[in-house]
N, C-alpha and C. Protein backbone atom coordinates (compact mmCIF):
# COMPACT_ATOMS: atom_id res chain seq x y z
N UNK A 1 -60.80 31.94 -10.14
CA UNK A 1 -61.31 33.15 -10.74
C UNK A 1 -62.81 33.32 -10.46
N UNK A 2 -63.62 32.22 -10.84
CA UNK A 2 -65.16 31.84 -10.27
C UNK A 2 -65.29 32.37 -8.63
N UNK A 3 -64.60 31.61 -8.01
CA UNK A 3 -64.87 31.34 -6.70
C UNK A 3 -65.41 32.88 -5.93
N UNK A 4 -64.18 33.63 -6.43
CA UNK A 4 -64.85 34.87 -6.05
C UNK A 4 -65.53 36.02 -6.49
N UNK A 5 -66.75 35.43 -7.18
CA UNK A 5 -67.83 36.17 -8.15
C UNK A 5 -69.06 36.22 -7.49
N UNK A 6 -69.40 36.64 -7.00
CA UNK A 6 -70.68 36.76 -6.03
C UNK A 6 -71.79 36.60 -7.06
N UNK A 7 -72.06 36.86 -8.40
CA UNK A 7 -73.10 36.51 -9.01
C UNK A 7 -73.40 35.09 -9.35
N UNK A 8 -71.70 34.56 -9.23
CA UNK A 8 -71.83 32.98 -9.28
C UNK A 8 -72.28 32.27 -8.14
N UNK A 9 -71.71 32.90 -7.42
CA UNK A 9 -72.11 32.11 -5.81
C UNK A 9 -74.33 32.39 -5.33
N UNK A 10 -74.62 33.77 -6.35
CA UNK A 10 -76.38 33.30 -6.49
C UNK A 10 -76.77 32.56 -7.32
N UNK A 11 -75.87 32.98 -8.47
CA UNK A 11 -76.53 31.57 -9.65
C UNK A 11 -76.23 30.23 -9.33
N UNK A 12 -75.46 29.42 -8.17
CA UNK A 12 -75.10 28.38 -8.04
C UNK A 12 -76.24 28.35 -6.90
N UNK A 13 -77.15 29.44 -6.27
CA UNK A 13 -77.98 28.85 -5.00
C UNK A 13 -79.40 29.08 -5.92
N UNK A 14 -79.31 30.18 -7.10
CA UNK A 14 -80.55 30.38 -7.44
C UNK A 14 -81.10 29.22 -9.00
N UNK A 15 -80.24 28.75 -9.30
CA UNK A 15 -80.31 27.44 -10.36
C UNK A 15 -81.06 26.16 -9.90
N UNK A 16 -80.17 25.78 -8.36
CA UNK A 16 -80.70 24.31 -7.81
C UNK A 16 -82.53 24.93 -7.23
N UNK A 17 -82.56 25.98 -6.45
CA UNK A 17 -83.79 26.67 -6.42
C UNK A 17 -85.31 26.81 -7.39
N UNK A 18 -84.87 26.67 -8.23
CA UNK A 18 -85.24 27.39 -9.33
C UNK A 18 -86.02 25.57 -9.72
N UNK A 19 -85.12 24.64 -10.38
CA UNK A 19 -85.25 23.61 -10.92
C UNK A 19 -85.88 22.90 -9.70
N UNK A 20 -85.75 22.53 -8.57
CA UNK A 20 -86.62 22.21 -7.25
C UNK A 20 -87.74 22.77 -7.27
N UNK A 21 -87.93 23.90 -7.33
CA UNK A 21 -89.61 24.28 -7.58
C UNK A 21 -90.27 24.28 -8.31
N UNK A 22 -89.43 24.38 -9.19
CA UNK A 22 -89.93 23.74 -10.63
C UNK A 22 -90.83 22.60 -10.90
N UNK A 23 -89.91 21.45 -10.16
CA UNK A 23 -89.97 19.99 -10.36
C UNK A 23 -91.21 20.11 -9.51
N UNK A 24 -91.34 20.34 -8.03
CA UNK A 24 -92.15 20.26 -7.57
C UNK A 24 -93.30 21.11 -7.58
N UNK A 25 -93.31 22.12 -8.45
CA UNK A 25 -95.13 22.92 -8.51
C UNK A 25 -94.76 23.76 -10.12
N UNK A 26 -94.87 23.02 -11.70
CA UNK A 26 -94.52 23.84 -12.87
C UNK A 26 -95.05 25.16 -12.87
N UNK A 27 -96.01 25.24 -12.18
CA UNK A 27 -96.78 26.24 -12.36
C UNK A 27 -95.90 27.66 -12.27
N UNK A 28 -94.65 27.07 -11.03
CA UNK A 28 -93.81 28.70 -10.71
C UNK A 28 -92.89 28.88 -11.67
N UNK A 29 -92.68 28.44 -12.90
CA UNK A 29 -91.97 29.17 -14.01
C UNK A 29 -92.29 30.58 -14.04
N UNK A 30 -93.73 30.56 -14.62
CA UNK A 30 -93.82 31.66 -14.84
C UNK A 30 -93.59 32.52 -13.77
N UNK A 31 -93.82 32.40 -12.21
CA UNK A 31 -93.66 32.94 -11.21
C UNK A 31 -91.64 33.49 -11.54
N UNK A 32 -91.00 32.82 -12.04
CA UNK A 32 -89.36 33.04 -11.61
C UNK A 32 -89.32 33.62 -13.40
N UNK A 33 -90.29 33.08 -14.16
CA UNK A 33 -90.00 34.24 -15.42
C UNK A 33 -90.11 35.81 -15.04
N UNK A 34 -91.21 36.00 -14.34
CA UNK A 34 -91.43 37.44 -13.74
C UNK A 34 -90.17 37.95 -12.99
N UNK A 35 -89.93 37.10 -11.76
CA UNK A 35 -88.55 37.59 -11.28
C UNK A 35 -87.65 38.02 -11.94
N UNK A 36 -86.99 37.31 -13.83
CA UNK A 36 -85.95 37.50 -14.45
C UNK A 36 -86.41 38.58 -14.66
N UNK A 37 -87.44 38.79 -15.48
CA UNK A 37 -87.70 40.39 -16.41
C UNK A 37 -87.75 41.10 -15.20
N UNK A 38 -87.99 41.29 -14.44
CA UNK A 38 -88.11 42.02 -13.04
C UNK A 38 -86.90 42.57 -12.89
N UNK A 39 -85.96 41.88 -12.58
CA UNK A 39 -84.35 41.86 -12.53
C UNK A 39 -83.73 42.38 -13.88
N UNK A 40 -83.60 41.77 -14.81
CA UNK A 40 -83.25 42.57 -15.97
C UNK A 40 -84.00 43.86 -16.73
N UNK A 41 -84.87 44.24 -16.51
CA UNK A 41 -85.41 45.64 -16.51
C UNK A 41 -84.75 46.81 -15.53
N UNK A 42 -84.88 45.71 -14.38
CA UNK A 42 -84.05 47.06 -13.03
C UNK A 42 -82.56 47.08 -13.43
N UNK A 43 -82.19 45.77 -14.04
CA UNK A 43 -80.71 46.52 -14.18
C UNK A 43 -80.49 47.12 -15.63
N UNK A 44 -80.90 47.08 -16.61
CA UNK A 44 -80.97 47.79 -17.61
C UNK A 44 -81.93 49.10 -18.26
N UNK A 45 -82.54 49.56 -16.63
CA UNK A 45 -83.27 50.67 -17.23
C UNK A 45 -82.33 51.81 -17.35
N UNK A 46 -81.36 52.18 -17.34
CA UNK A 46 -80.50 53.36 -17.27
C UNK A 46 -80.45 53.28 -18.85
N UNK A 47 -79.79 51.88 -19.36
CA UNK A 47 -79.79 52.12 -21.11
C UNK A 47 -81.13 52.08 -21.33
N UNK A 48 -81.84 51.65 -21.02
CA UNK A 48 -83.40 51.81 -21.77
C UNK A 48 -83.73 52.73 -21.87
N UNK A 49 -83.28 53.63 -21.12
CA UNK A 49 -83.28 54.81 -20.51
C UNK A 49 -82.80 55.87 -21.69
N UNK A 50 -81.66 55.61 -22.23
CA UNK A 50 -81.27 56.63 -23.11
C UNK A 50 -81.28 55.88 -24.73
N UNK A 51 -81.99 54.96 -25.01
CA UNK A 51 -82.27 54.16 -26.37
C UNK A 51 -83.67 53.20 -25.40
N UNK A 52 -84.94 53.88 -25.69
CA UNK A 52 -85.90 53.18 -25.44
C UNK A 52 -86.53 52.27 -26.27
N UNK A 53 -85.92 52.01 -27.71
CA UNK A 53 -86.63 50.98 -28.71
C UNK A 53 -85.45 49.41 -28.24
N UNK A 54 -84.82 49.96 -27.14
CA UNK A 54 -84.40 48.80 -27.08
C UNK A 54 -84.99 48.04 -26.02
N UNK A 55 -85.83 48.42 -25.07
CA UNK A 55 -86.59 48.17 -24.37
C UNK A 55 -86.86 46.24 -24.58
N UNK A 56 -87.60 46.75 -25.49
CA UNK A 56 -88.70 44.84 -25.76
C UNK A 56 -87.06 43.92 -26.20
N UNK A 57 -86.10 44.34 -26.59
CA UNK A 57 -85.37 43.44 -26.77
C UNK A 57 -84.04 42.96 -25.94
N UNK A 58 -84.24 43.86 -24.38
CA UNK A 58 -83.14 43.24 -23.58
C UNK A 58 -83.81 42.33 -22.73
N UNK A 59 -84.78 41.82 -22.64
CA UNK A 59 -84.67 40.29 -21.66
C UNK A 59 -84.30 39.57 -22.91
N UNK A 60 -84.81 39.58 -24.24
CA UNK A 60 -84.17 38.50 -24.74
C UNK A 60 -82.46 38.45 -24.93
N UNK A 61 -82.21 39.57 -25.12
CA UNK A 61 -80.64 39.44 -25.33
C UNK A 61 -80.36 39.13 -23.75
N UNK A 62 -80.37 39.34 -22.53
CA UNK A 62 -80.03 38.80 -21.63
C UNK A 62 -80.45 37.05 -21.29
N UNK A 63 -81.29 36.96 -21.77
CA UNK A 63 -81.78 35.26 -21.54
C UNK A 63 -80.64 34.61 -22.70
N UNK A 64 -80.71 34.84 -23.80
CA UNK A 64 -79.55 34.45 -24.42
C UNK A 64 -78.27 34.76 -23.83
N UNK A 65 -77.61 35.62 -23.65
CA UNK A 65 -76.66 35.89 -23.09
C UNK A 65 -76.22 34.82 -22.04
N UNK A 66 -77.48 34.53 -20.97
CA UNK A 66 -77.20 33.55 -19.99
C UNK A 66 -77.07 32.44 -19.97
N UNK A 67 -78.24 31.76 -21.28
CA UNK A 67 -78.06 30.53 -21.73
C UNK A 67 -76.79 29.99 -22.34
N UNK A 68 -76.00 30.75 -23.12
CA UNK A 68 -74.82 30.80 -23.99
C UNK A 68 -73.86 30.73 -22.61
N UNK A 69 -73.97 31.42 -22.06
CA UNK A 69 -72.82 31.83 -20.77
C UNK A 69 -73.12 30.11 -19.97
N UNK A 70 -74.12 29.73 -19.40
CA UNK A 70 -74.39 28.92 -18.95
C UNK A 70 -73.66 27.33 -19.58
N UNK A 71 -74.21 27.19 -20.79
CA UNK A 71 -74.08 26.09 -22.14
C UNK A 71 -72.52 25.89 -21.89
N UNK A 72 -71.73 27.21 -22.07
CA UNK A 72 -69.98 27.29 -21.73
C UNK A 72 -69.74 26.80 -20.94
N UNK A 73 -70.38 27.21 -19.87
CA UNK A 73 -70.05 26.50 -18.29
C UNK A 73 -69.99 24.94 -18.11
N UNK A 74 -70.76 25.29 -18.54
CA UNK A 74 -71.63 23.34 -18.56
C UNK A 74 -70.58 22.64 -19.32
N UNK A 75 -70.09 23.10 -21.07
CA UNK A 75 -69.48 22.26 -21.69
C UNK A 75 -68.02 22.01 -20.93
N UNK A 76 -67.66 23.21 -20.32
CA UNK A 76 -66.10 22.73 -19.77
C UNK A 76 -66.26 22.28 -18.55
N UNK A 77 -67.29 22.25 -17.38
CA UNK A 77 -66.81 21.21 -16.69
C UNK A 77 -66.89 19.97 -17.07
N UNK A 78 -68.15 19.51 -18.12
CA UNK A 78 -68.42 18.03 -18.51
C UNK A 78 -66.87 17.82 -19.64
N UNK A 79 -65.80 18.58 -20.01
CA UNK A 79 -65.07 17.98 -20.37
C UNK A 79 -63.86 17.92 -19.57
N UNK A 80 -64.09 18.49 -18.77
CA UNK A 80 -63.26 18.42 -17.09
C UNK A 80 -63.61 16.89 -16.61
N UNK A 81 -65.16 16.14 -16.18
CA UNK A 81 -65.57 15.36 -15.95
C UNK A 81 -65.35 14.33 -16.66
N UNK A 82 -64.97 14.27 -17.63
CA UNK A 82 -64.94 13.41 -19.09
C UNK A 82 -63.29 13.09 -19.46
N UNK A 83 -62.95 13.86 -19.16
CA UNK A 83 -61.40 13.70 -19.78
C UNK A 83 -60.31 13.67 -18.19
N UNK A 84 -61.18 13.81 -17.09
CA UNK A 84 -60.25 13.83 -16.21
C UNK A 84 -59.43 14.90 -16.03
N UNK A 85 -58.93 15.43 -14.18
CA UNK A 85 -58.57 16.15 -14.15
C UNK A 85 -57.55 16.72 -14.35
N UNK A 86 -56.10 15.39 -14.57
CA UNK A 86 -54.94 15.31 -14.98
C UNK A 86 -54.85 16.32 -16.22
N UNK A 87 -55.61 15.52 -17.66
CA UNK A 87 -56.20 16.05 -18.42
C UNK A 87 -56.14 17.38 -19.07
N UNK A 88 -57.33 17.72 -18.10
CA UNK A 88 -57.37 19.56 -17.69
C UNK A 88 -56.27 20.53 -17.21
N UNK A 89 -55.74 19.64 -16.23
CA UNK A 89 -54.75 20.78 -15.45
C UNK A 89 -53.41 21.10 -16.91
N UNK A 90 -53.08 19.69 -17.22
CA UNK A 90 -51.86 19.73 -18.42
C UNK A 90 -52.56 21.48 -19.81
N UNK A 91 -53.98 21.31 -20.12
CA UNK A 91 -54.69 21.54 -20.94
C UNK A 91 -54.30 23.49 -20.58
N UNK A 92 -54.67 23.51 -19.33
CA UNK A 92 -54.54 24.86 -18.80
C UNK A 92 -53.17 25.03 -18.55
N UNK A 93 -51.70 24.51 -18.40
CA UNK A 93 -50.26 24.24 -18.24
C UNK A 93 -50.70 24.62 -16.84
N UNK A 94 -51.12 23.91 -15.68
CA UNK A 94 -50.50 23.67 -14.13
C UNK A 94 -50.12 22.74 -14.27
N UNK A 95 -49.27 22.90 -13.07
CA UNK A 95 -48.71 21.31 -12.75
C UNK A 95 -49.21 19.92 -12.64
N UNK A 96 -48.91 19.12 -12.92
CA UNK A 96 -49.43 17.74 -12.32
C UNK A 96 -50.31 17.89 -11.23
N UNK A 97 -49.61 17.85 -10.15
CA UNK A 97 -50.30 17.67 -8.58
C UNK A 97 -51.18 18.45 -8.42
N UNK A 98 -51.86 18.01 -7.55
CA UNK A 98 -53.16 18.80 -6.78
C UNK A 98 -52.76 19.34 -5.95
């Protein structure tokens, strides 16, 4: 279902990106904070657009949004990782085999 989500396939190149430059110069947070509000302004100016007091409060509802979305992600593969894939597949009813 993932596999073919093109926003996943940037968030899976723009995450390792992100934390690499991070690690290596802190300073570009704020540089990739700008990018987010940058990005979530351009895609939410149409509603800002027609309810402008909501303005100051969609990067935060989108940073939440992502973190929460993210946190999900994270918890089911680490119980994918954790419990094995046998596990999982029974959990979701596929078959045994790979």
């Amino acid at each position: 279902m993932y596999a073919k989500n093109p926003s996943l396939r940037a968030a899976l190149l723009l995450v390792p990106l992100f934390l690499i430059s991070v690690w290596l110069k802190p300073v570009l947070v704020l540089g990739w904070a700008l990018v987010y509000l940058a990005a979530v302004w351009t895609l939410a100016w149409k509603r800002a657009a027609e309810r402008p007091w909501s303005l100051p409060l969609i990067p935060l509802a989108f940073l939440l949004h992502h973190l929460i979305y993210a946190l999900g992600l994270g918890c089911g593969w680490l119980e994918g990782l954790l419990q094995g894939p046998g596990r999982l597949r029974r959990r979701l009813g596929r078959p045994g085999h790979s």
